[in-house]
N, C-alpha and C. Protein backbone atom coordinates (compact mmCIF):
# COMPACT_ATOMS: atom_id res chain seq x y z
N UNK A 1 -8.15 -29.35 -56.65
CA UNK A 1 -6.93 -28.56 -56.61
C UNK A 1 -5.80 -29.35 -57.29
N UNK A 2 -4.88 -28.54 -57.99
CA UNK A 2 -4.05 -29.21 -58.82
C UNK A 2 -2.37 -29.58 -57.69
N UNK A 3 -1.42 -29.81 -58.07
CA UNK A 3 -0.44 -29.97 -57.61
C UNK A 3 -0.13 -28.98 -57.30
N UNK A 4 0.23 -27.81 -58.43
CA UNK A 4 0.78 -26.60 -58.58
C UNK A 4 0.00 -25.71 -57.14
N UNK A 5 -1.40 -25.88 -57.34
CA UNK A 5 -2.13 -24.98 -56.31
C UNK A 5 -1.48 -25.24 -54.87
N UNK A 6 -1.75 -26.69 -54.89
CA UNK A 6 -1.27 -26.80 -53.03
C UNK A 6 -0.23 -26.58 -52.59
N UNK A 7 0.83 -26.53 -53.52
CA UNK A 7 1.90 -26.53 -53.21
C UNK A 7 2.41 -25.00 -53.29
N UNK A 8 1.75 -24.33 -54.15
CA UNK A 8 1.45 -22.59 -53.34
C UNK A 8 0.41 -22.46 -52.13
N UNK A 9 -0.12 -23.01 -52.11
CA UNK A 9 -0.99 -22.76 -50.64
C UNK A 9 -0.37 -23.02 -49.60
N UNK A 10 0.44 -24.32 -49.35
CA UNK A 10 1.46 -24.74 -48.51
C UNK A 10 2.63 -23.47 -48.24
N UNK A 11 3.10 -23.09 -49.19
CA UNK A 11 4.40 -21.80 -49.18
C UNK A 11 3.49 -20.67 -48.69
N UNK A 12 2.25 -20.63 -48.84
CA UNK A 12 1.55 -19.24 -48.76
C UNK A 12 1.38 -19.33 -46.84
N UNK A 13 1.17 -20.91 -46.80
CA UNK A 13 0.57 -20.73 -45.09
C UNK A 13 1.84 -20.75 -44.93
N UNK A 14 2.76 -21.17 -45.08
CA UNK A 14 4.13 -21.66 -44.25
C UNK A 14 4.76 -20.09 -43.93
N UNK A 15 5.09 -19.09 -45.33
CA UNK A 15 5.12 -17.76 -45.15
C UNK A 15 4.45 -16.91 -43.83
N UNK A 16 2.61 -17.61 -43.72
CA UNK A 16 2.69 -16.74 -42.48
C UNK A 16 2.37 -17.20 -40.85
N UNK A 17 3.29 -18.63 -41.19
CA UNK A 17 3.56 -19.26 -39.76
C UNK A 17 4.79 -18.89 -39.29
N UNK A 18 5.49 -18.43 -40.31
CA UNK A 18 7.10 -18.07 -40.20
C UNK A 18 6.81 -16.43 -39.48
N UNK A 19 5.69 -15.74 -39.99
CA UNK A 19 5.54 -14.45 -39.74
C UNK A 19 4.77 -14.28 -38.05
N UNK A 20 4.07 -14.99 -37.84
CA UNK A 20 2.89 -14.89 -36.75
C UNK A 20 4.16 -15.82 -35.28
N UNK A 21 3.69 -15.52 -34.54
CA UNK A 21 3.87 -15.75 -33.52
C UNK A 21 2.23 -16.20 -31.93
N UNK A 22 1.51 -16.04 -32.44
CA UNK A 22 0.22 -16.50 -32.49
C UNK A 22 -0.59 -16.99 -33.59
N UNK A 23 -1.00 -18.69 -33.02
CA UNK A 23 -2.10 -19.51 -33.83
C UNK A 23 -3.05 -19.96 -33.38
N UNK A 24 -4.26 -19.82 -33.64
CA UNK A 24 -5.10 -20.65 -32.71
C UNK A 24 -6.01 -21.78 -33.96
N UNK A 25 -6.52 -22.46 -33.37
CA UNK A 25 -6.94 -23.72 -34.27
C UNK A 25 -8.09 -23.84 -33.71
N UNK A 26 -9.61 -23.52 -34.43
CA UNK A 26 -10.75 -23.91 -33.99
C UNK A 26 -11.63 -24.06 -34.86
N UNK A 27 -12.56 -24.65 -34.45
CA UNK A 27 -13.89 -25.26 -35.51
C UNK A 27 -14.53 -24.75 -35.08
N UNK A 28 -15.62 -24.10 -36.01
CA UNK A 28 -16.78 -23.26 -36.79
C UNK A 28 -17.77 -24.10 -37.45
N UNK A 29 -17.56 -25.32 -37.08
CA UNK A 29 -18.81 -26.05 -38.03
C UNK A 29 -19.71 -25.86 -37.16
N UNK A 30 -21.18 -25.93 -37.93
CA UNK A 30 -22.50 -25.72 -37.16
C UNK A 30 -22.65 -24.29 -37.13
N UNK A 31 -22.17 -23.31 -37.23
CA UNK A 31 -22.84 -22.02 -37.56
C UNK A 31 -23.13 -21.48 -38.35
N UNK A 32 -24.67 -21.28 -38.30
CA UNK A 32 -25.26 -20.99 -39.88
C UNK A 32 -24.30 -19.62 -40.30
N UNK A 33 -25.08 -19.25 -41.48
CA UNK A 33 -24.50 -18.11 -42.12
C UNK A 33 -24.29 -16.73 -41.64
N UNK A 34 -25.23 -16.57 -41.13
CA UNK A 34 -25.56 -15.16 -40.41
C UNK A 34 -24.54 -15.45 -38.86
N UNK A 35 -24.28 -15.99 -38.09
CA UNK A 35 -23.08 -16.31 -37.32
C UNK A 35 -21.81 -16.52 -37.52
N UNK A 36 -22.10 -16.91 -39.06
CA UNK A 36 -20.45 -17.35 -39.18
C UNK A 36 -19.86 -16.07 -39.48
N UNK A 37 -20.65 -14.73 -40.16
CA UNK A 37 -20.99 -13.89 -40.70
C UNK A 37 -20.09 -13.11 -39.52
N UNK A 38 -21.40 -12.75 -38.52
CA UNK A 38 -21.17 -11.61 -37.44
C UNK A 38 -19.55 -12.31 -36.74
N UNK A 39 -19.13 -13.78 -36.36
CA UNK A 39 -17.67 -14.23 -36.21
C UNK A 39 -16.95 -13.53 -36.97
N UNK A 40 -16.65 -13.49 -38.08
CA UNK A 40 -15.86 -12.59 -39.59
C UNK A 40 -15.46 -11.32 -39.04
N UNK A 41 -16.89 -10.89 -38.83
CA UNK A 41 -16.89 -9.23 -38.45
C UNK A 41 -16.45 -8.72 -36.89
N UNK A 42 -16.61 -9.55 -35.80
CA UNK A 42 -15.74 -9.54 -34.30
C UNK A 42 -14.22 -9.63 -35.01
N UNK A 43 -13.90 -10.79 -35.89
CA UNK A 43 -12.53 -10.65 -36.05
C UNK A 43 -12.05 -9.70 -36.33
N UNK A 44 -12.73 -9.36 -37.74
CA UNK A 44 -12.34 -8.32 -38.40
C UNK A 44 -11.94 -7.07 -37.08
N UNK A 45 -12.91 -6.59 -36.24
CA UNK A 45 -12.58 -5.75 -35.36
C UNK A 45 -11.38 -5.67 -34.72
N UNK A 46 -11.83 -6.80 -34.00
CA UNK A 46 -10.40 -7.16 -32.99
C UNK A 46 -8.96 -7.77 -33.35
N UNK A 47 -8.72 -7.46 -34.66
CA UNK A 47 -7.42 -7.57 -35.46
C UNK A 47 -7.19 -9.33 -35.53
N UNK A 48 -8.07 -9.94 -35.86
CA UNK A 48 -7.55 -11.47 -36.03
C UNK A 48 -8.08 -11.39 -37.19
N UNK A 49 -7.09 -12.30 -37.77
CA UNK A 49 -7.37 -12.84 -38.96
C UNK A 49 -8.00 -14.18 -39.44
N UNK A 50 -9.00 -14.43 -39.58
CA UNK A 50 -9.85 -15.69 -39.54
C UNK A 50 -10.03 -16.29 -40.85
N UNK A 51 -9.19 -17.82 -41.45
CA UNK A 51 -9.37 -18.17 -42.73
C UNK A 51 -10.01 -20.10 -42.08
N UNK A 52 -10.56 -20.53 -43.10
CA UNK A 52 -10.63 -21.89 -43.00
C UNK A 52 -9.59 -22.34 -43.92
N UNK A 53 -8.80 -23.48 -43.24
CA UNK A 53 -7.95 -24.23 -43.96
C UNK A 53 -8.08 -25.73 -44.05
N UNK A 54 -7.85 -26.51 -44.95
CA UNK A 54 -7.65 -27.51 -45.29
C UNK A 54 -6.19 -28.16 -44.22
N UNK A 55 -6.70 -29.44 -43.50
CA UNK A 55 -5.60 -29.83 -42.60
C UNK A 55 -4.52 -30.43 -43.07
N UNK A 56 -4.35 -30.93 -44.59
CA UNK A 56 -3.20 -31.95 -44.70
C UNK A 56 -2.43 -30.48 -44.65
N UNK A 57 -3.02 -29.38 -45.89
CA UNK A 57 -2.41 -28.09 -46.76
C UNK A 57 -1.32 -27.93 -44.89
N UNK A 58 -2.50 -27.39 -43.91
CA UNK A 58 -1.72 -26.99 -42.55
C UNK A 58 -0.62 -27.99 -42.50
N UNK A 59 -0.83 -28.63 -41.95
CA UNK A 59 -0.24 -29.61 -41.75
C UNK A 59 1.13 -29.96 -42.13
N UNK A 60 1.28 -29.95 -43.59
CA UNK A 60 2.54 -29.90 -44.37
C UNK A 60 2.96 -27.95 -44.23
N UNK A 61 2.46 -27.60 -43.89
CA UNK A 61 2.95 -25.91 -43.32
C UNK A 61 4.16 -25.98 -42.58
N UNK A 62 2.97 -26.58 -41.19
CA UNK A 62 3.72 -26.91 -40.26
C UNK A 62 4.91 -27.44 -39.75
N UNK A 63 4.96 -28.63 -40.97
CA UNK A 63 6.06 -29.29 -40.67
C UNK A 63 7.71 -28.79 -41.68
N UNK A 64 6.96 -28.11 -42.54
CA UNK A 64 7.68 -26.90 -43.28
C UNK A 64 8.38 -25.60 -42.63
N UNK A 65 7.60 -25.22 -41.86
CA UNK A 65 8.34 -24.49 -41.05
C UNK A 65 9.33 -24.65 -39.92
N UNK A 66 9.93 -23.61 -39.49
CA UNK A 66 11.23 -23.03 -38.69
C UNK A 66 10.49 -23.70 -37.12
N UNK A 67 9.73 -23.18 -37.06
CA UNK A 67 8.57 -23.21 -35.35
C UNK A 67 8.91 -24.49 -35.19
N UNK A 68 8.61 -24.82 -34.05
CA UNK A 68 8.20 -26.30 -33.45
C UNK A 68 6.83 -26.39 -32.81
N UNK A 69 5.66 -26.61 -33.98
CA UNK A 69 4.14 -26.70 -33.34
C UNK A 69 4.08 -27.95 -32.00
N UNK A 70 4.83 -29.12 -32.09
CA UNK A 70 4.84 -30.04 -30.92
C UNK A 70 3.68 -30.50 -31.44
N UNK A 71 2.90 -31.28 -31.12
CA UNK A 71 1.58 -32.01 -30.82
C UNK A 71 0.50 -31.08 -31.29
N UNK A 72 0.81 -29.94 -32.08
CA UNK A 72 -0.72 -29.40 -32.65
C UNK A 72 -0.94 -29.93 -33.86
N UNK A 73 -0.07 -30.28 -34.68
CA UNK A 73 -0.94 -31.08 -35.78
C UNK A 73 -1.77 -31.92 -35.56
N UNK A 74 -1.82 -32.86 -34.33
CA UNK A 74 -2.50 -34.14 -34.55
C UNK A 74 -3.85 -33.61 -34.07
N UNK A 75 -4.09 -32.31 -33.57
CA UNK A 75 -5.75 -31.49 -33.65
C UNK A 75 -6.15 -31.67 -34.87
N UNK A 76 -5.83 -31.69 -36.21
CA UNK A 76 -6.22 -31.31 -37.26
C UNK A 76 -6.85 -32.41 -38.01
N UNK A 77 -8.68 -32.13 -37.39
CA UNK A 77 -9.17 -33.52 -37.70
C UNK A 77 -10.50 -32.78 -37.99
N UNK A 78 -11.30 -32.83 -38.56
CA UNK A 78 -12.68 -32.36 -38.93
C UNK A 78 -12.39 -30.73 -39.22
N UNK A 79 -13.37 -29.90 -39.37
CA UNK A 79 -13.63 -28.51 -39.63
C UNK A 79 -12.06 -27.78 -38.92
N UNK A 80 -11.63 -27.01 -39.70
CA UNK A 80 -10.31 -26.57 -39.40
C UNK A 80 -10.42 -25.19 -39.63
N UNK A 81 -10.49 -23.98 -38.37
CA UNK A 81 -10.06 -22.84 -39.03
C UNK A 81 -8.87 -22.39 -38.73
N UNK A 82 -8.61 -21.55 -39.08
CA UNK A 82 -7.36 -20.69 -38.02
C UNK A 82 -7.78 -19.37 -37.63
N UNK A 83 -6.45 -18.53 -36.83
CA UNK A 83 -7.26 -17.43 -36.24
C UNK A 83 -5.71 -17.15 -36.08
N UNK A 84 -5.36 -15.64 -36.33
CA UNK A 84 -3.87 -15.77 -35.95
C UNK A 84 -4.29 -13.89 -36.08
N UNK A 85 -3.63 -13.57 -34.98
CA UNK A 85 -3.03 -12.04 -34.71
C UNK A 85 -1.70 -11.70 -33.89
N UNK A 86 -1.43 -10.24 -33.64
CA UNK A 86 -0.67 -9.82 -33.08
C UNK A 86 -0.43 -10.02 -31.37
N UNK A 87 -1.71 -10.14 -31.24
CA UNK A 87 -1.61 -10.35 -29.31
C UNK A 87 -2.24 -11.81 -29.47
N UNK A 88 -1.60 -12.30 -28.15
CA UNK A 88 -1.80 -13.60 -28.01
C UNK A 88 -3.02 -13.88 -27.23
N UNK A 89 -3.60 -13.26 -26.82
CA UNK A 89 -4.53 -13.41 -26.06
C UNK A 89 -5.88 -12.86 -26.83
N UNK A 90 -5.91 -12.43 -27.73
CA UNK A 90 -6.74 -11.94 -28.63
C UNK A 90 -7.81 -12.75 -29.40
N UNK A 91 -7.26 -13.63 -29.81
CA UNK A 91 -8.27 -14.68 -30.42
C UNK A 91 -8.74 -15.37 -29.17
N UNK A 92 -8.21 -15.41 -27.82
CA UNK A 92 -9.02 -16.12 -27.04
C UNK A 92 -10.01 -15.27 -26.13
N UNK A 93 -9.87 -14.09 -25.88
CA UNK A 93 -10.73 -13.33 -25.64
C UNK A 93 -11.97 -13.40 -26.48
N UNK A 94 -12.06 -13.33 -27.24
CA UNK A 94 -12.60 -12.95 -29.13
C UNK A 94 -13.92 -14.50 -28.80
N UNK A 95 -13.43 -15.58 -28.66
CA UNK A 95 -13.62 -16.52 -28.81
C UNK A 95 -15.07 -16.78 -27.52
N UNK A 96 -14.33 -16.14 -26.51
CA UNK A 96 -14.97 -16.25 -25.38
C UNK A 96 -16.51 -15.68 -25.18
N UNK A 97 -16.12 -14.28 -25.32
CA UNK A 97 -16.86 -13.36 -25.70
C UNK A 97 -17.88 -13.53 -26.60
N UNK A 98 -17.65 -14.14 -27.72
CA UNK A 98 -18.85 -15.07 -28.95
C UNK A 98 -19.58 -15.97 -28.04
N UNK A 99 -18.58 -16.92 -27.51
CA UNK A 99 -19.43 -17.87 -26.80
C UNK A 99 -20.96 -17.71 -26.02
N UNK A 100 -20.77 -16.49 -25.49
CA UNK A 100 -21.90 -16.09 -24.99
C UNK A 100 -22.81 -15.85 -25.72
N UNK A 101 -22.86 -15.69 -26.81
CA UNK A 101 -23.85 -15.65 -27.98
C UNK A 101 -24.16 -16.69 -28.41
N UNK A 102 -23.59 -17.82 -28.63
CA UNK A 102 -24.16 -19.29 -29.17
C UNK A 102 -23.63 -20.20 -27.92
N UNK A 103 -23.88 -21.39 -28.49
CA UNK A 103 -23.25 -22.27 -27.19
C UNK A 103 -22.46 -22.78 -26.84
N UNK A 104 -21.60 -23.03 -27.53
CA UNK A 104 -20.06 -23.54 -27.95
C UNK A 104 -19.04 -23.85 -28.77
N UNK A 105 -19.45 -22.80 -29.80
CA UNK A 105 -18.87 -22.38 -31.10
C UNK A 105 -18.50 -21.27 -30.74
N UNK A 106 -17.25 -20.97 -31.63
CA UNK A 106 -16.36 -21.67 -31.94
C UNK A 106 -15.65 -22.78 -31.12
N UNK A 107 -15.22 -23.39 -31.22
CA UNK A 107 -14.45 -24.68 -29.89
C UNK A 107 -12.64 -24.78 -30.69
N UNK A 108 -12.13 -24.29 -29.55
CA UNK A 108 -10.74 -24.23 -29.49
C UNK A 108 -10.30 -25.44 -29.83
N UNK A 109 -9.36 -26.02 -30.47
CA UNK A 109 -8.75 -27.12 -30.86
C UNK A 109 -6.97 -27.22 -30.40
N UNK A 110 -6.73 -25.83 -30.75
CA UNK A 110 -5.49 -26.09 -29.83
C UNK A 110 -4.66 -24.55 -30.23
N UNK A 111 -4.20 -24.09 -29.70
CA UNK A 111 -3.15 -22.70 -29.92
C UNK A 111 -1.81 -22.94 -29.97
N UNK A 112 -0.88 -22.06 -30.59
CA UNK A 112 0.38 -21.93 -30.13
C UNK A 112 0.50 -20.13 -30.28
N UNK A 113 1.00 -19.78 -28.72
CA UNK A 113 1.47 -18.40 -28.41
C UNK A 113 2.12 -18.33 -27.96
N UNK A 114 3.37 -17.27 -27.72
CA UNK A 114 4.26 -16.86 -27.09
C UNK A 114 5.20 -18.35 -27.32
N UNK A 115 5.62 -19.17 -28.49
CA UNK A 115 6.08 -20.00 -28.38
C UNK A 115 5.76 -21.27 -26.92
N UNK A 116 4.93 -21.59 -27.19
CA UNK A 116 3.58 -22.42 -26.38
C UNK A 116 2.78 -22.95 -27.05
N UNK A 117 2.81 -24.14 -26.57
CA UNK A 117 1.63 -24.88 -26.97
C UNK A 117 0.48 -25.03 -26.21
N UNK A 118 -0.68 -24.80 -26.53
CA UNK A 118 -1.91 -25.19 -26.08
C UNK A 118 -3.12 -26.24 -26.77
N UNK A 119 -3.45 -27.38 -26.26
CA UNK A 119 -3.79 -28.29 -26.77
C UNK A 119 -5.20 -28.84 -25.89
N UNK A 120 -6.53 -28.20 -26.94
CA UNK A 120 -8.02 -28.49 -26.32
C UNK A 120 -8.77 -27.14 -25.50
N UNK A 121 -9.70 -27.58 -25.93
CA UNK A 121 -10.99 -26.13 -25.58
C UNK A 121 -10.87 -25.55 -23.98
N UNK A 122 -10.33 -26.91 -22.85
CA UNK A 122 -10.09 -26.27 -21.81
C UNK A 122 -9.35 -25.54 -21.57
N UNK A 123 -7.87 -25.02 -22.08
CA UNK A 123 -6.90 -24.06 -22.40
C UNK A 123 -7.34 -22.78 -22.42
N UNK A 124 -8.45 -22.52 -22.57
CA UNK A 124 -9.30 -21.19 -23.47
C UNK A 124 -9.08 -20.05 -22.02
N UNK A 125 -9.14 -20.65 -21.15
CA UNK A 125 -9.28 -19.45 -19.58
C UNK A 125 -7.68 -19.06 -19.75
N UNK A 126 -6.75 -20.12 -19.88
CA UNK A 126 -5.15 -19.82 -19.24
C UNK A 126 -4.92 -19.21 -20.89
N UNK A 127 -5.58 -19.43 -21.94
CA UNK A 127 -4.98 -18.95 -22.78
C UNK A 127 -5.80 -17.09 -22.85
N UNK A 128 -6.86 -16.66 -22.12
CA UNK A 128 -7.52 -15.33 -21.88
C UNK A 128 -6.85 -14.82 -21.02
N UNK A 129 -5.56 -15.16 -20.14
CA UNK A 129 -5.22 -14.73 -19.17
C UNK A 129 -3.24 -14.35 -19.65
N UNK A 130 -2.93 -15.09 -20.45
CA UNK A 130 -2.11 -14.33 -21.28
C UNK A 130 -2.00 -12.88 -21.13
N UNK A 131 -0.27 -12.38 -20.85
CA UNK A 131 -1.15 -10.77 -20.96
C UNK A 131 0.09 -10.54 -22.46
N UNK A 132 -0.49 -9.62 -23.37
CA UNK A 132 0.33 -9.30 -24.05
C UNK A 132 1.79 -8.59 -23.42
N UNK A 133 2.69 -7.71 -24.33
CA UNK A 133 3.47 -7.16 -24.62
C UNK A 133 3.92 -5.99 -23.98
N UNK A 134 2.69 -5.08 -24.49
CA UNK A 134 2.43 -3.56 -24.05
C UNK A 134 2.11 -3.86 -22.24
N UNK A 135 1.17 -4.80 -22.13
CA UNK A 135 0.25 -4.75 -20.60
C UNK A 135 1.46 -5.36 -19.98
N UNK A 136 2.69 -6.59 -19.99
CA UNK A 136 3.57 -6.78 -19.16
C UNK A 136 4.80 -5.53 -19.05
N UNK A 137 4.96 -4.61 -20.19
CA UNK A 137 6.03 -3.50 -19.98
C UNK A 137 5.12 -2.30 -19.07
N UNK A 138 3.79 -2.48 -19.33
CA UNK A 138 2.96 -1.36 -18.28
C UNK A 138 3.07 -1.45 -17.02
N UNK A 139 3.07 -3.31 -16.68
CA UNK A 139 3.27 -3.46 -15.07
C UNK A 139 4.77 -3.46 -14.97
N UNK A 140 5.44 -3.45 -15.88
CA UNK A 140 7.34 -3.60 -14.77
C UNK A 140 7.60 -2.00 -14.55
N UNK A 141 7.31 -1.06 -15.68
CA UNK A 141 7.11 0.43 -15.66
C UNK A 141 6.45 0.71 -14.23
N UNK A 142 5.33 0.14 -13.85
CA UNK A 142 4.45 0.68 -12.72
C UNK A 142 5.26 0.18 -11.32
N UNK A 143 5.94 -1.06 -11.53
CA UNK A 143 6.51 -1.73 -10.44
C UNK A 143 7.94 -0.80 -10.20
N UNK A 144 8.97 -0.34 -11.22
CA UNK A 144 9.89 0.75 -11.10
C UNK A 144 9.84 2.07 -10.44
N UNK A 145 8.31 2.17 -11.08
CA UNK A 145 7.91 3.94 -10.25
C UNK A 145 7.60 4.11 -8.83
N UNK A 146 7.23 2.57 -8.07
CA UNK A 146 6.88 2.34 -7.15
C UNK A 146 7.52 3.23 -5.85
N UNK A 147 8.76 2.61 -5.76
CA UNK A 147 9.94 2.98 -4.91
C UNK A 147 10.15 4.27 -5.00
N UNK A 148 10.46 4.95 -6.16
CA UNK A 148 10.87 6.36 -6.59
C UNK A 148 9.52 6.86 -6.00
N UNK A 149 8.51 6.59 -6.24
CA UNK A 149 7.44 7.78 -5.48
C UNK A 149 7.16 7.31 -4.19
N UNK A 150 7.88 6.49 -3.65
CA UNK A 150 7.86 6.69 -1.89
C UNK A 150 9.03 7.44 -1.24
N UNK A 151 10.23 7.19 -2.26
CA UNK A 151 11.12 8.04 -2.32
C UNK A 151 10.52 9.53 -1.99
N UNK A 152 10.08 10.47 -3.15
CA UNK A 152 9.58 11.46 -3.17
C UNK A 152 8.69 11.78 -1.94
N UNK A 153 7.82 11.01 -1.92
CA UNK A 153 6.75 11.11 -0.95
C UNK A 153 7.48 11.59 0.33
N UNK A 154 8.56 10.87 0.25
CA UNK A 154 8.69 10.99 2.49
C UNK A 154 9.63 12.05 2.37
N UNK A 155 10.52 12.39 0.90
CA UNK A 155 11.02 13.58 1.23
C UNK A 155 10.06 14.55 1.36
N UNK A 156 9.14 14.81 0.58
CA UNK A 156 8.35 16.27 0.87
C UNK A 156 7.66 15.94 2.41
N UNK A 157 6.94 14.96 2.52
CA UNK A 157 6.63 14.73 3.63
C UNK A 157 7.66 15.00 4.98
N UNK A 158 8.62 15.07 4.74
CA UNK A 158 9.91 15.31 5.78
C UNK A 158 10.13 16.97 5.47
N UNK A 159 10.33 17.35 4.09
CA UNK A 159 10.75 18.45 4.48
C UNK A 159 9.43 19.56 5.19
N UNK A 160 8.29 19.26 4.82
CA UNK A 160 7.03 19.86 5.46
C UNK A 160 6.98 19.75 7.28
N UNK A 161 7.36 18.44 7.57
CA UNK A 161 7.65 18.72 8.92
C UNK A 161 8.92 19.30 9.75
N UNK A 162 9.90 19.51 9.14
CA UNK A 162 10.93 20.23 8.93
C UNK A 162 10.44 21.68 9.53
N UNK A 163 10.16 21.96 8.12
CA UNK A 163 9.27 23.51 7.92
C UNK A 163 8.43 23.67 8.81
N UNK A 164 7.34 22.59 9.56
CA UNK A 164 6.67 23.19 10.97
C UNK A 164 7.57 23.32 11.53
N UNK A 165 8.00 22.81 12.48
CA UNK A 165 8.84 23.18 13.18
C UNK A 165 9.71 24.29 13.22
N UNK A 166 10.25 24.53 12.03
CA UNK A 166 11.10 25.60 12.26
C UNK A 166 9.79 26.70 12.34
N UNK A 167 9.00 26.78 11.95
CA UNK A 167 7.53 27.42 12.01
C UNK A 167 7.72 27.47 13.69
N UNK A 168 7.08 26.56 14.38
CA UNK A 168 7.13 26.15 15.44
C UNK A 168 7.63 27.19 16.91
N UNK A 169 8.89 27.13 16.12
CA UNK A 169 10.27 27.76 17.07
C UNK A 169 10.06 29.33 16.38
N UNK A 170 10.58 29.37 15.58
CA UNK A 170 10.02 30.98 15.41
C UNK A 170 8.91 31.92 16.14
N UNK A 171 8.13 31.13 16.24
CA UNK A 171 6.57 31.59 16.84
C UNK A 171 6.66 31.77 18.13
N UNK A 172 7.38 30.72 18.84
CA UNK A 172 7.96 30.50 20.42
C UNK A 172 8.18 32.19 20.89
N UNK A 173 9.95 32.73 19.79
CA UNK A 173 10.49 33.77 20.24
C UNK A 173 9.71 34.66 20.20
């Protein structure tokens, strides 16, 4: 690679570290073709975007950019991919889910989500447990309606016993 190249590759990753708000950092070495293959195609599904990068290229990204990665560069040591989507919890689901198919490939190296750092393969549970965006406005929505439909509830429930009664007394005369 020439000067000219890396130094567009550098602006090209830095562009979409500036853009993403989820990164995850994991190695893929050791899976033959046909795995690395069907990996591609889970991504492809589940909206991640999966490239291998060169670590200095990251690296000088990183330190190029606006973000504050903290302590994820110094992951960037042997086989380097990335994995970056819209939900943060996505590539680690993704990840998990494979696992069960081979034995420990892909292996997490370190994430940053939700402005967070995550650093090493044990992260992988607290980073599946992440809830996005949509799923935390679903539960404060569900937690709002709560009250209002006990509200409701005990009025009809009140005015129905209301209504016996006056039932009740009518029937008496």
């Amino acid at each position: 690679m020439t000067r000219e190249e890396k130094s567009q590759v550098i602006q090209d990753l830095t562009a979409t570290l500036a853009e993403t708000n989820t990164l995850y950092i994991a190695d893929i070495s050791g899976l033959d073709a046909q795995t690395t293959s069907n990996l591609r195609r889970a991504c492809f599904k589940a909206g991640v975007q999966l490239s291998v990068v060169k670590n200095t290229l990251l690296a000088k990204a990183m330190e190029a950019s606006d973000k504050e990665f903290g302590d994820l560069p110094t992951v960037l040591k042997g086989n380097t991919s990335m994995m970056i989507a819209e939900t943060a919890n996505a590539p680690a689901k993704l990840i998990k889910e494979f696992r069960k198919k081979t034995k420990d490939r892909p292996l997490l190296k370190g994430a940053f989500a939700e402005e967070s750092i995550y650093i090493g393969d044990d992260q992988l549970d607290a980073l599946v447990d992440i809830k996005s965006r949509e799923e935390l406005i679903g539960e404060i929505i569900g937690l709002l309606q709560s009250p209002a439909k006990n509200v409701v509830s005990a009025l009809q429930s009140g005015g129905q016993t209301l209504s016996g009664i006056i039932k009740t007394l009518s029937e008496k005369e």
